[in-house]
PDB file of N, CA and C in Angstrom:
ATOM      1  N   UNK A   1     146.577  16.946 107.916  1.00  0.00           N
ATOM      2  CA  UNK A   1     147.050  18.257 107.473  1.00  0.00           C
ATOM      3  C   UNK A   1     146.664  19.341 108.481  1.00  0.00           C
ATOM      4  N   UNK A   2     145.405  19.267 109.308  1.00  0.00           N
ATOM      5  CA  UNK A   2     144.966  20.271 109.432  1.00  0.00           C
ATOM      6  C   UNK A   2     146.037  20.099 111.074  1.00  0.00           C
ATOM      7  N   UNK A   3     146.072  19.309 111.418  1.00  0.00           N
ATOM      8  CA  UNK A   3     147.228  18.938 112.971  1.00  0.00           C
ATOM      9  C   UNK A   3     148.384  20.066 112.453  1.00  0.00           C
ATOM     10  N   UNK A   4     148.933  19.593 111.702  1.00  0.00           N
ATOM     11  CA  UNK A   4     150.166  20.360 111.401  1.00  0.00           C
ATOM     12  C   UNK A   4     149.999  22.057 111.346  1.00  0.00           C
ATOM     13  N   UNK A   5     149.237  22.361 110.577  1.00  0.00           N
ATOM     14  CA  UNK A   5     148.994  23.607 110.187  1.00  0.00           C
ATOM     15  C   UNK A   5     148.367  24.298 111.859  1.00  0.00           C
ATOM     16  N   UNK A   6     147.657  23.521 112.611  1.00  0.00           N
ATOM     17  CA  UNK A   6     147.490  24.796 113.603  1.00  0.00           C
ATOM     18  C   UNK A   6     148.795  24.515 114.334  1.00  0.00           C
ATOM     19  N   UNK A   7     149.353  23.063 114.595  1.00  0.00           N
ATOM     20  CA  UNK A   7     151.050  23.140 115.364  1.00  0.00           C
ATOM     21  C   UNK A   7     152.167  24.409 114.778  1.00  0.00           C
ATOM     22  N   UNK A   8     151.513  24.504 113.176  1.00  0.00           N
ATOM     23  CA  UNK A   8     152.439  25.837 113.081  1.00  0.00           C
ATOM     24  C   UNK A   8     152.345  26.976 113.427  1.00  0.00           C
ATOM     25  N   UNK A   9     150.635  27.223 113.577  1.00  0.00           N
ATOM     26  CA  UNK A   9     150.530  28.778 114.381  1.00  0.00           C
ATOM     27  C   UNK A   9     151.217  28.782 115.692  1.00  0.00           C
ATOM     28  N   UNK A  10     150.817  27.570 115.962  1.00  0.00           N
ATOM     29  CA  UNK A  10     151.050  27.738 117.532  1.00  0.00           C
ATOM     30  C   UNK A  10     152.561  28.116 117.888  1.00  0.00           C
ATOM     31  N   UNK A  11     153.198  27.505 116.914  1.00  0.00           N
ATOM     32  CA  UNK A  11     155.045  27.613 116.842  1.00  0.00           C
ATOM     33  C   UNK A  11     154.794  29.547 116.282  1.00  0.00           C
ATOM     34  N   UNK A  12     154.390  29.582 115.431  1.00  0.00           N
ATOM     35  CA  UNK A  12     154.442  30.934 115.502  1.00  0.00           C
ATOM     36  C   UNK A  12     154.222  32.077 116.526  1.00  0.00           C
ATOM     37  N   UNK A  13     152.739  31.599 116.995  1.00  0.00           N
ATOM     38  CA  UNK A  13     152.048  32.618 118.140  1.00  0.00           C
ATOM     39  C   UNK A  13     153.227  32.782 119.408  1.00  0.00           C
ATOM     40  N   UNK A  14     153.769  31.187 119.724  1.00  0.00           N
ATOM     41  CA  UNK A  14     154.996  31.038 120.620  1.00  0.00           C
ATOM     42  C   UNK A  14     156.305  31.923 120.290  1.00  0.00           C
ATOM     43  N   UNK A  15     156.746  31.820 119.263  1.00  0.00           N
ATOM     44  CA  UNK A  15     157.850  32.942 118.738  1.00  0.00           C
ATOM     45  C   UNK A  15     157.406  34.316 119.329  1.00  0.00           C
ATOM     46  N   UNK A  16     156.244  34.832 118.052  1.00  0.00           N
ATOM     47  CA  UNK A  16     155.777  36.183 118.332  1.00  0.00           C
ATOM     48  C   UNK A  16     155.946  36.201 120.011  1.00  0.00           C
ATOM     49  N   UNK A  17     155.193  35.875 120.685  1.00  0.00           N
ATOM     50  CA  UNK A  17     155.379  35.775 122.423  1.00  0.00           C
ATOM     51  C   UNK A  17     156.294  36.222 122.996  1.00  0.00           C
ATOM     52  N   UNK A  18     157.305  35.258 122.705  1.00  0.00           N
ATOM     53  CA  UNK A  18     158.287  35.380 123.448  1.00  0.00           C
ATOM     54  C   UNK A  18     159.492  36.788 122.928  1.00  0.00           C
ATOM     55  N   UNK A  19     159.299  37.155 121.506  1.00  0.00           N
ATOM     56  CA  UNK A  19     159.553  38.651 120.932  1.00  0.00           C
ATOM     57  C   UNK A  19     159.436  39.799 121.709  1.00  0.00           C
ATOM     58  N   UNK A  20     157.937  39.663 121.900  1.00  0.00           N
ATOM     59  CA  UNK A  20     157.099  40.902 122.506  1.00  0.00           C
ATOM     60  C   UNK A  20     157.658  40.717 124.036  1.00  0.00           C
ATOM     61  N   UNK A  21     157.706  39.681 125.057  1.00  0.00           N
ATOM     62  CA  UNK A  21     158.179  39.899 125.884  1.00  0.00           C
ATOM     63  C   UNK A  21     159.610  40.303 126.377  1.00  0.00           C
ATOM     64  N   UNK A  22     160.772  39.793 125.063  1.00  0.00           N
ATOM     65  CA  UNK A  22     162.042  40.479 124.973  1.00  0.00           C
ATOM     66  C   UNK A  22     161.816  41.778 124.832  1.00  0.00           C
ATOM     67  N   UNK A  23     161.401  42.474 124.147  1.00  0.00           N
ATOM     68  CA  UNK A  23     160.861  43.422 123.570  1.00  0.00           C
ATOM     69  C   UNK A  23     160.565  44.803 125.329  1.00  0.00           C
ATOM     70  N   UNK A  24     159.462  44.090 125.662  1.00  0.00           N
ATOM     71  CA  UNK A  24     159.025  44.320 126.692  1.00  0.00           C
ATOM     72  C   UNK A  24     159.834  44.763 128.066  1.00  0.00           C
ATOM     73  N   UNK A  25     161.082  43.955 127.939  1.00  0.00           N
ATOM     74  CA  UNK A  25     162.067  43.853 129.157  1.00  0.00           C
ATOM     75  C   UNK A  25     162.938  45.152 128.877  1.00  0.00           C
ATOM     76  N   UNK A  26     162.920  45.063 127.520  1.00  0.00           N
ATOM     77  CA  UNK A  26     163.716  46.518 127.338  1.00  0.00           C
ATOM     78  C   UNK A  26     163.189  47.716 127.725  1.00  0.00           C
ATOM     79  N   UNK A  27     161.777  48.084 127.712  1.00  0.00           N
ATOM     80  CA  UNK A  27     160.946  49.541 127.899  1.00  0.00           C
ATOM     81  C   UNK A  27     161.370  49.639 128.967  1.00  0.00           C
ATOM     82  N   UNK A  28     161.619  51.111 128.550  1.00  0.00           N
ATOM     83  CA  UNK A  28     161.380  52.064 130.000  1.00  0.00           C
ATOM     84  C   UNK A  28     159.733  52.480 129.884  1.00  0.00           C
ATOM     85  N   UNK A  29     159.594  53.096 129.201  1.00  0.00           N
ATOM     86  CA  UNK A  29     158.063  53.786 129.247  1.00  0.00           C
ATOM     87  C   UNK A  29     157.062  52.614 129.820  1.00  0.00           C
ATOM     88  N   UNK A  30     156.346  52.918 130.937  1.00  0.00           N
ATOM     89  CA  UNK A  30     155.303  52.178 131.426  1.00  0.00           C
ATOM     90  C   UNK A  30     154.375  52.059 130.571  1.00  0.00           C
ATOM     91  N   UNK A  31     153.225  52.958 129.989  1.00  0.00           N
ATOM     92  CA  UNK A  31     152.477  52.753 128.873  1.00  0.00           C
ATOM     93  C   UNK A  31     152.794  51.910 127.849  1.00  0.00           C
ATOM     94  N   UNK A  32     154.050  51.910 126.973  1.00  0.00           N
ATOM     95  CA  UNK A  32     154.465  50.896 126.285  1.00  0.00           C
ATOM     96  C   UNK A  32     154.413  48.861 127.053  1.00  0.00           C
ATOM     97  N   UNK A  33     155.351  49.341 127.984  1.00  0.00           N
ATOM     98  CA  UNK A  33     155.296  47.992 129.216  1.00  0.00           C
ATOM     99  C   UNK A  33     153.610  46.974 129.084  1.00  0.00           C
ATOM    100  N   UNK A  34     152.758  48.230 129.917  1.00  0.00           N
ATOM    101  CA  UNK A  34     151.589  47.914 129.667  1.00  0.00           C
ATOM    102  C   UNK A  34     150.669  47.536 128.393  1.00  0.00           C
ATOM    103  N   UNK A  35     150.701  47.922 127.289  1.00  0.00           N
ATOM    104  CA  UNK A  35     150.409  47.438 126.162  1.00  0.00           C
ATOM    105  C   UNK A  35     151.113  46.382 125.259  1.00  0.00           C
ATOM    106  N   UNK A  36     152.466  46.182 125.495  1.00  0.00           N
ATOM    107  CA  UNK A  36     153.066  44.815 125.383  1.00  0.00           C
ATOM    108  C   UNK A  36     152.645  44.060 126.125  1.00  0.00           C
ATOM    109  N   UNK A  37     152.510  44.371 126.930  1.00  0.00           N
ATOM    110  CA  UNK A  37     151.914  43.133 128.092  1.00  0.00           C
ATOM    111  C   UNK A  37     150.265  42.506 128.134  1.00  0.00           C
ATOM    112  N   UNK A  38     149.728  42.704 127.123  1.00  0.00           N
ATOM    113  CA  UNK A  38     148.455  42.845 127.226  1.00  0.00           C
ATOM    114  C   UNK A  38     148.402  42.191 125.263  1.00  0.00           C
ATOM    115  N   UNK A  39     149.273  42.675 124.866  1.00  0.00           N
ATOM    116  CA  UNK A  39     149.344  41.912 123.237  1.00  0.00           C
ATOM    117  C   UNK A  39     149.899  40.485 123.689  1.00  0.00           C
ATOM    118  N   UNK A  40     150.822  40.219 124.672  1.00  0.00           N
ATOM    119  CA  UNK A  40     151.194  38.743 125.015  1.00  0.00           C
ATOM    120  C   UNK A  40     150.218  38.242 125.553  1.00  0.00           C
ATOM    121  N   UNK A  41     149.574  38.972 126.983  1.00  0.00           N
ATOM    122  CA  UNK A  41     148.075  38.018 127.202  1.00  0.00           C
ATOM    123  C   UNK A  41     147.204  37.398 126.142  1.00  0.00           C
ATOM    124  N   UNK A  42     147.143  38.470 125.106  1.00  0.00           N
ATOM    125  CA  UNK A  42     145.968  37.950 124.535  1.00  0.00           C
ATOM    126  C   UNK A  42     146.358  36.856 123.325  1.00  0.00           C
ATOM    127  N   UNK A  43     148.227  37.045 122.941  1.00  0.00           N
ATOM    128  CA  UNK A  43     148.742  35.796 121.640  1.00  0.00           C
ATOM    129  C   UNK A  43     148.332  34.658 123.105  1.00  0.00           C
ATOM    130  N   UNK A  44     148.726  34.602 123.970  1.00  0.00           N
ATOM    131  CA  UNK A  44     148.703  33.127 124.792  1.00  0.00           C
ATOM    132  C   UNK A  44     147.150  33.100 124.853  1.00  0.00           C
ATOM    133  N   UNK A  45     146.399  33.705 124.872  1.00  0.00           N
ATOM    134  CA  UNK A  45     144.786  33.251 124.605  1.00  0.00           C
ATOM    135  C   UNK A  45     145.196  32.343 123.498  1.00  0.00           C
ATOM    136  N   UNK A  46     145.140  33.061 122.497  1.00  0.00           N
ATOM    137  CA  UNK A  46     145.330  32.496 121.240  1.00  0.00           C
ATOM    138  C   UNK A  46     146.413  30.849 121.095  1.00  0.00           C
ATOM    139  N   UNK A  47     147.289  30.943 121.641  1.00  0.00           N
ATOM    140  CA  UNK A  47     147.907  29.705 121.898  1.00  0.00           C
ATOM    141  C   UNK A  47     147.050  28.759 122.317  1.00  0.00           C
ATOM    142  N   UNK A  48     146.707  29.279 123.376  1.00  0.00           N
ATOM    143  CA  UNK A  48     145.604  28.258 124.739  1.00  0.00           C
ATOM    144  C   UNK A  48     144.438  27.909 123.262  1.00  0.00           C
ATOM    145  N   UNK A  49     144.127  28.340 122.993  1.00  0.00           N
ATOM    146  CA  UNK A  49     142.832  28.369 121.849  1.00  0.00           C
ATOM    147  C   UNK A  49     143.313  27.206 120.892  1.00  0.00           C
ATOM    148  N   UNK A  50     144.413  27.546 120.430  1.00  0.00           N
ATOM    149  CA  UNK A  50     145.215  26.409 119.251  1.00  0.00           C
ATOM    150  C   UNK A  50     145.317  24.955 120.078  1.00  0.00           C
ATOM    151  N   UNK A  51     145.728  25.149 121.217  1.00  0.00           N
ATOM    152  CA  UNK A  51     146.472  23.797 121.512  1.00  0.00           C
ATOM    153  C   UNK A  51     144.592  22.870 121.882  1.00  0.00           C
ATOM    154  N   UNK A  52     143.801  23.851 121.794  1.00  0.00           N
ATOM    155  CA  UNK A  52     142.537  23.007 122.275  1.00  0.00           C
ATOM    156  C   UNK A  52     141.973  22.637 121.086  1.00  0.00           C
ATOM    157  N   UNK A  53     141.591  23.500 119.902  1.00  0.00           N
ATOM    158  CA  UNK A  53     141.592  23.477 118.097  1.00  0.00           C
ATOM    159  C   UNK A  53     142.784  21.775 117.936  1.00  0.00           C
ATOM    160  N   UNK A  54     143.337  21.884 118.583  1.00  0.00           N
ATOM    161  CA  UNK A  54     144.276  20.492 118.182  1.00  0.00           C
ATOM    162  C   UNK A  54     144.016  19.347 118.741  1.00  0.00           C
ATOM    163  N   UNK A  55     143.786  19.483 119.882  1.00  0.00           N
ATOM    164  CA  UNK A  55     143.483  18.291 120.809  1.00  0.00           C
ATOM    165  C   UNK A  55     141.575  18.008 119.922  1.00  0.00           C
ATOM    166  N   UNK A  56     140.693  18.964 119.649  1.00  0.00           N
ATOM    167  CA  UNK A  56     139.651  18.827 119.084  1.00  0.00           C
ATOM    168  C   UNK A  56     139.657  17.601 117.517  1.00  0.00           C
ATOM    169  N   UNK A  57     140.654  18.249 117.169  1.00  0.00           N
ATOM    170  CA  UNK A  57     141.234  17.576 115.642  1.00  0.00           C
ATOM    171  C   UNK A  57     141.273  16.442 116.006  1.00  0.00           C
ATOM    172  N   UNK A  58     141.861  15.744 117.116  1.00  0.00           N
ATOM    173  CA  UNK A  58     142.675  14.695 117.242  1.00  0.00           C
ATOM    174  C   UNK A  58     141.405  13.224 117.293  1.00  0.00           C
ATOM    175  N   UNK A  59     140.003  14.431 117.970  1.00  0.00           N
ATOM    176  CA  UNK A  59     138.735  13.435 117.767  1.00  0.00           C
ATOM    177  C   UNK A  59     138.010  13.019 116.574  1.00  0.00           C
TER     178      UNK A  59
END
């Protein structure tokens, strides 16, 4: 159970991601640019974090 359930954040955190960087392509405002860009660094922490939480599970 618990495999599945972080594969779903991770499918989530991946969505959200790739949002914020659509998202992102659109700004004009640099300040905005920059703070989208810095909420995606830190969901792909969070990814990077899950996919290791999983591989941990797997022991």
């Amino acid at each position: 159970m618990m495999h599945q359930e972080i594969q779903q954040c991770i499918d989530r955190c991946t969505k959200t991601a790739q949002m914020i960087r659509g998202i992102t392509n659109n700004m004009v405002d640099h300040r905005a640019r920059l703070a989208l860009a810095e909420a995606d660094r830190h969901i792909e922490m969070c990814i990077h974090d899950c996919l290791d939480a999983k591989e941990m599970a797997k022991s």
